[in-house]
Protein backbone atom coordinates (compact mmCIF):
# COMPACT_ATOMS: atom_id res chain seq x y z
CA UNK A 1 0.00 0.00 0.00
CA UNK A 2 3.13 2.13 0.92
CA UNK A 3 4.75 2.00 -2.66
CA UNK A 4 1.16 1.93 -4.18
CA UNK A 5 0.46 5.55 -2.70
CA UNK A 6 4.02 6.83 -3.23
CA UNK A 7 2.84 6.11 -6.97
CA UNK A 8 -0.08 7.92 -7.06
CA UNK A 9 1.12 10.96 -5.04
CA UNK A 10 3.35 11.78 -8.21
CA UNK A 11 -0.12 12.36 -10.25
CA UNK A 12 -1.69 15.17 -8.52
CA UNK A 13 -4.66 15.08 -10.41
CA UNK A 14 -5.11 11.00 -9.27
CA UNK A 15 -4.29 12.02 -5.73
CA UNK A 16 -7.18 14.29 -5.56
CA UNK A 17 -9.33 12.07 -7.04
CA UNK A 18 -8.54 9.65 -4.72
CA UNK A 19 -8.97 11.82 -1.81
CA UNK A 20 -12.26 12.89 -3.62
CA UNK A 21 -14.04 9.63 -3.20
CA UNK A 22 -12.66 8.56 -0.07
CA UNK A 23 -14.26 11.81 1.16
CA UNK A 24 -17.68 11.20 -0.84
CA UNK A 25 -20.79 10.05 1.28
CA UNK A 26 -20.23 6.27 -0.25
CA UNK A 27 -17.83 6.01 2.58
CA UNK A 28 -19.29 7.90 5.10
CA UNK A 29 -16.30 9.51 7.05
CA UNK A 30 -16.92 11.67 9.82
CA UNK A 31 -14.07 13.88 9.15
CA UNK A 32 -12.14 14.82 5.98
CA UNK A 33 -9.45 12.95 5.05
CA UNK A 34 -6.82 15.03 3.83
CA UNK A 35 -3.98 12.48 3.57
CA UNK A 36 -3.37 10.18 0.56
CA UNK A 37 -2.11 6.82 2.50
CA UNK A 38 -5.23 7.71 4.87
CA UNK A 39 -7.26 7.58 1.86
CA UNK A 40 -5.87 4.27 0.10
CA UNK A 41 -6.41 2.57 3.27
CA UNK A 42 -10.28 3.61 3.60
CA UNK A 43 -10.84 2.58 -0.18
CA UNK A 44 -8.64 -0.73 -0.11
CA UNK A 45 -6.67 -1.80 -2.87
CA UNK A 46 -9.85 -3.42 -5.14
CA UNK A 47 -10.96 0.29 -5.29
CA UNK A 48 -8.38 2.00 -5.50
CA UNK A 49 -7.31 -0.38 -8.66
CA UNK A 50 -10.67 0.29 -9.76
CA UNK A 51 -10.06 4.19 -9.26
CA UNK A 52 -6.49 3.78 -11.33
CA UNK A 53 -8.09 1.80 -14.15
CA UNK A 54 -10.56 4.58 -14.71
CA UNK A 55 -8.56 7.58 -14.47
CA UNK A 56 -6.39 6.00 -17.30
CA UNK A 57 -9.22 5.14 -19.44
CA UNK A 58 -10.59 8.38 -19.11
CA UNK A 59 -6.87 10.04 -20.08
CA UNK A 60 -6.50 7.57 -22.77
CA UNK A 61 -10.65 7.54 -24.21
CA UNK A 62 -12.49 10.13 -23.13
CA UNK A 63 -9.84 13.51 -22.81
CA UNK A 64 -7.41 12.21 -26.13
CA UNK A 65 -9.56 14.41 -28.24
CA UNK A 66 -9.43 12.05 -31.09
CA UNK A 67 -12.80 11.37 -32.66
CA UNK A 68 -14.57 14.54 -31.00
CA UNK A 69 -16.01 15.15 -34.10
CA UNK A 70 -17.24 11.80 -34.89
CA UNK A 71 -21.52 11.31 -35.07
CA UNK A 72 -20.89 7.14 -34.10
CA UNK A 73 -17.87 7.23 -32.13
CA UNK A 74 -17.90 10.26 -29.44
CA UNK A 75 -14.92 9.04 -27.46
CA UNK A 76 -16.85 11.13 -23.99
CA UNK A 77 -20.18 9.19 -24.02
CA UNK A 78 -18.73 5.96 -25.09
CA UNK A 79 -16.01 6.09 -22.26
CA UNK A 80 -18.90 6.86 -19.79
CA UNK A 81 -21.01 3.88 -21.02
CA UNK A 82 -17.90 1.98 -20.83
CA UNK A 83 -17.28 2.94 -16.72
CA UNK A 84 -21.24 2.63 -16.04
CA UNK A 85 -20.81 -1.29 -17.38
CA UNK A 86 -17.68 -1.03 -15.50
CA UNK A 87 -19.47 -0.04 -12.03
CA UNK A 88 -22.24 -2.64 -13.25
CA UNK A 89 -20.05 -5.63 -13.49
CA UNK A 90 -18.53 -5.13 -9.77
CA UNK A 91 -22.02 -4.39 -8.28
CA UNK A 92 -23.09 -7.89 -10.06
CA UNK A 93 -20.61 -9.74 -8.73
CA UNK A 94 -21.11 -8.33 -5.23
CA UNK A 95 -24.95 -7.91 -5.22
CA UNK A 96 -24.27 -12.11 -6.29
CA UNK A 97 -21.84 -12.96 -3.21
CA UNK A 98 -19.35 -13.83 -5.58
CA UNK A 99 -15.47 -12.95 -5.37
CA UNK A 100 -14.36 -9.65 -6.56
CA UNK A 101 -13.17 -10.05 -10.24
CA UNK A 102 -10.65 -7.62 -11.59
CA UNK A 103 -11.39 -9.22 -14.94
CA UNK A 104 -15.19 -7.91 -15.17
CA UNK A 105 -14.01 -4.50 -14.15
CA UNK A 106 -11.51 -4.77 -16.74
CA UNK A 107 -13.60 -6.10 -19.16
CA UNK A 108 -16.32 -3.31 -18.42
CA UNK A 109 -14.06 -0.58 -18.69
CA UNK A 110 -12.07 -1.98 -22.16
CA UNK A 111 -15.06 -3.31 -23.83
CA UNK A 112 -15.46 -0.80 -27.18
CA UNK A 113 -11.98 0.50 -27.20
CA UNK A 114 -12.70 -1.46 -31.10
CA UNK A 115 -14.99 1.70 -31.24
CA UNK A 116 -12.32 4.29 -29.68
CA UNK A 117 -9.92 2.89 -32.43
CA UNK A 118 -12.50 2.95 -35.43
CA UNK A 119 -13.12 6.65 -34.46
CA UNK A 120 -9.27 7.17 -35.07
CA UNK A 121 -9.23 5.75 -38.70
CA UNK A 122 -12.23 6.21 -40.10
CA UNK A 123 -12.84 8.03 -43.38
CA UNK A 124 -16.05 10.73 -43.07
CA UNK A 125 -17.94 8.65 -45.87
CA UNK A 126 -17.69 5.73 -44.42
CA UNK A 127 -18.86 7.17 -40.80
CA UNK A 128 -22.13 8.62 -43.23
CA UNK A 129 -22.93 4.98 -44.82
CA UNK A 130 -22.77 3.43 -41.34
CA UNK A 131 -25.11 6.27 -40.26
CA UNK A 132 -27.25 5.38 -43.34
CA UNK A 133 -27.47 1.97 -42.42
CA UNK A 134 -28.22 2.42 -38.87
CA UNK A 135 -31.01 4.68 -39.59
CA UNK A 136 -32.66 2.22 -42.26
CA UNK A 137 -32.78 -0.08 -39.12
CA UNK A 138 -29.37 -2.48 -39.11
CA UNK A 139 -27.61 -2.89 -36.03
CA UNK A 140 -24.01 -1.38 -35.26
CA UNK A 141 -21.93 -4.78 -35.78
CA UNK A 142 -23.71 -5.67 -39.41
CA UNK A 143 -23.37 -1.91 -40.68
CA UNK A 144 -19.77 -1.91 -39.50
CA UNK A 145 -19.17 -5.30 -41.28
CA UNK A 146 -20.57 -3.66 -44.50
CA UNK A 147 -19.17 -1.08 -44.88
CA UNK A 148 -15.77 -1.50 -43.30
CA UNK A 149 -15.21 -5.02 -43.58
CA UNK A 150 -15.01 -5.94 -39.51
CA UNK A 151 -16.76 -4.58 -36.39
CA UNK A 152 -15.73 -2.86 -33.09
CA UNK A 153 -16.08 -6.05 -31.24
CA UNK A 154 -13.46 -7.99 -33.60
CA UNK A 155 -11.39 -4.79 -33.58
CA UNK A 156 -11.33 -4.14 -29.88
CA UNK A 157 -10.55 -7.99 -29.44
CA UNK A 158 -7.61 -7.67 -31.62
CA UNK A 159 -6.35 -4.92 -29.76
CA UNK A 160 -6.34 -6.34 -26.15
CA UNK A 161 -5.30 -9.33 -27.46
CA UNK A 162 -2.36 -7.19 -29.03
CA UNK A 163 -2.11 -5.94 -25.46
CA UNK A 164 -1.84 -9.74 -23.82
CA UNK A 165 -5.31 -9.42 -22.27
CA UNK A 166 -6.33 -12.30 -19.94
CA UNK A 167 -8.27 -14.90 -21.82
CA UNK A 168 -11.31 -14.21 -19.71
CA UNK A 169 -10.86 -10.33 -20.44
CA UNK A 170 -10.69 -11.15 -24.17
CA UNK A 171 -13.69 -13.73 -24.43
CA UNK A 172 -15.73 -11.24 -22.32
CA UNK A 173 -14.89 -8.69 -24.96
CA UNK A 174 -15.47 -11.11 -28.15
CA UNK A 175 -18.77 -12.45 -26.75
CA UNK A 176 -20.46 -9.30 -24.79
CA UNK A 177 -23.07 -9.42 -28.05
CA UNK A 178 -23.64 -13.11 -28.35
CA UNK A 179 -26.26 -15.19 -27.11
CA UNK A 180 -25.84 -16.94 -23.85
CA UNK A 181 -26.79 -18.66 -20.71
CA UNK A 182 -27.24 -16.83 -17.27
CA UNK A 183 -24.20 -17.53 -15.41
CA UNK A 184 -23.05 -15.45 -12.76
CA UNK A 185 -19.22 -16.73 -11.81
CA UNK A 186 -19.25 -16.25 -15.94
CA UNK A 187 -17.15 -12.80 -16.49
CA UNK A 188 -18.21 -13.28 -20.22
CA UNK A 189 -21.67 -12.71 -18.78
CA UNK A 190 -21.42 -10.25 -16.09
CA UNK A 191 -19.89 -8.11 -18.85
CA UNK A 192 -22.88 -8.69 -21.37
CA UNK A 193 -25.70 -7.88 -18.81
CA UNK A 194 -24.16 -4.88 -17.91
CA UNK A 195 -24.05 -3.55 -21.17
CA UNK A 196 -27.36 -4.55 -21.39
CA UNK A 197 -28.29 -2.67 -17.68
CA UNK A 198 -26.37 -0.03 -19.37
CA UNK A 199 -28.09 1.86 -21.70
CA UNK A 200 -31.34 2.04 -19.29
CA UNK A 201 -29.99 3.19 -16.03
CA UNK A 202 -31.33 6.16 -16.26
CA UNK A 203 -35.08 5.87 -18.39
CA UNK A 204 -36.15 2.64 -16.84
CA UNK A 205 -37.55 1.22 -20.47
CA UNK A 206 -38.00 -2.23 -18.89
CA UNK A 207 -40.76 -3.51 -21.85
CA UNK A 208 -37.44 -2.15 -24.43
CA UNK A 209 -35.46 -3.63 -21.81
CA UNK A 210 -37.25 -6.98 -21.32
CA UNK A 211 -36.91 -7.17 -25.47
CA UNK A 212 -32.79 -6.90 -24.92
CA UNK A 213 -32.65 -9.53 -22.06
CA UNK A 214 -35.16 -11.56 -23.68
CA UNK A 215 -33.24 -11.77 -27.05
CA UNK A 216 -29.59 -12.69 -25.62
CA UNK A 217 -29.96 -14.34 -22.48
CA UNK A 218 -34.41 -15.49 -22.39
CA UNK A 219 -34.68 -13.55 -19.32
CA UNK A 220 -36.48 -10.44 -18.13
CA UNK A 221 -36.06 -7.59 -15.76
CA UNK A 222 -37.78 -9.71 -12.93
CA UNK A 223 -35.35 -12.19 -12.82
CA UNK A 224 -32.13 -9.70 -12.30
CA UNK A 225 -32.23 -9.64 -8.02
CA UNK A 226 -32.55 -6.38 -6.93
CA UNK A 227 -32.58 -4.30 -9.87
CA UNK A 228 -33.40 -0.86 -8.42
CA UNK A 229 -30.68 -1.50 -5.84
CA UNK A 230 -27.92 -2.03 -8.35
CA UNK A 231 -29.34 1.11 -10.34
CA UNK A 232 -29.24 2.81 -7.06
CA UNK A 233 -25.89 1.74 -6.57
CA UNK A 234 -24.66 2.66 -9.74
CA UNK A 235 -26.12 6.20 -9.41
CA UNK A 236 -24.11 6.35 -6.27
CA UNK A 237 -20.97 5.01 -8.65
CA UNK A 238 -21.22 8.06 -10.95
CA UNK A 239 -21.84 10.67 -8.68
CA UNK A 240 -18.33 9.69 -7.57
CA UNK A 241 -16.50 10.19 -10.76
């Protein structure tokens, strides 16, 4: 923990954060903490990894600049889609008793750098003919494929497993579409319901919902435990960022 917060001391702006959401009400100090190794000790090392992993995603996805301009690929919104399936994978796996799992938040956080690096390359025509193609009803993945040849899943796959991913990071990443059976010690899973619990966090579209949950993994909304909670949770999550 020593060497961990002589680390992040040398980032000032990681520091405060850190001191930021050890002070939030999430941990409900009486008095404000004001010194770093104070603060790494309140959060414990699972959150403060979590903390790290974010602040570099954010750096590297959300504050690069690159693709500002892009209608598909707005590297802000898609990094914080990416940290609220983050924040939904850990509150899973908790809310579910289950061990924590670097891997899920991992896999939350990482899941469409393909669409972080499409927004880098892509040519404005082809950005308008996937825009066509959404709008006359195909999904993301097929317009990709037609017009570019591959989709931000395959691409994002290839680039963590560039990186030397774990194999459970990568399959999470390859499979967070597909089809698949409700397993929750399954990080490939975790990572696909969360994208799922995603995108209605904040309108609370269950029937659209129930359509989503229905389609990949034949379940609805009533058979996620404690929905609200984890939404309430999650709101708690973001308020910290």
């Amino acid at each position: 923990m020593y060497k961990l917060g002589q680390e992040i001391a040398k980032d000032p702006v990681l520091s405060a954060k850190v001191l930021s959401i050890a002070n939030s009400p999430y941990y409900g100090v009486m008095q404000k903490i004001s010194d770093l190794s104070h603060a790494i000790t309140l959060l414990g090392l699972n959150d403060v990894s979590m903390v790290i992993m974010r602040f570099v995603s954010k750096k590297n996805m959300a504050d690069s600049g690159v693709g500002k301009n892009s209608v598909i690929y707005p590297p802000k919104p898609i990094w914080l889609h990416s940290v609220k399936v983050a924040h939904l994978s850990r509150i899973l796996v908790r809310r579910n008793k289950l061990p924590f799992q670097p891997e899920s938040y991992m896999a939350g956080l990482l899941h469409d750098i393909g669409k972080n690096a499409i927004s880098v390359r892509i040519e404005r025509d082809d950005e308008k003919r996937i825009l066509l193609k959404l709008r006359q009803g195909k999904d993301q993945l097929e317009a990709e494929k037609e017009v570019l040849g591959f989709d931000h899943v395959e691409c994002g796959f290839q680039i963590l497993k560039h990186m030397k991913m774990s194999l459970e990071v990568l399959q999470a990443v390859r499979r967070h579409h597909e089809k698949m059976v409700p397993d929750y010690n399954d990080v490939s899973f975790i990572l696909a319901l969360s994208n799922v619990l995603a995108d209605y966090d904040e309108e609370k579209d269950y029937g659209e919902m129930n359509k989503q949950l229905k389609e990949q993994f034949d379940i609805t909304a009533m058979d996620i435990r404690h929905l609200d909670k984890i939404y309430e949770e999650l709101k708690v999550d973001m308020e910290n960022l």
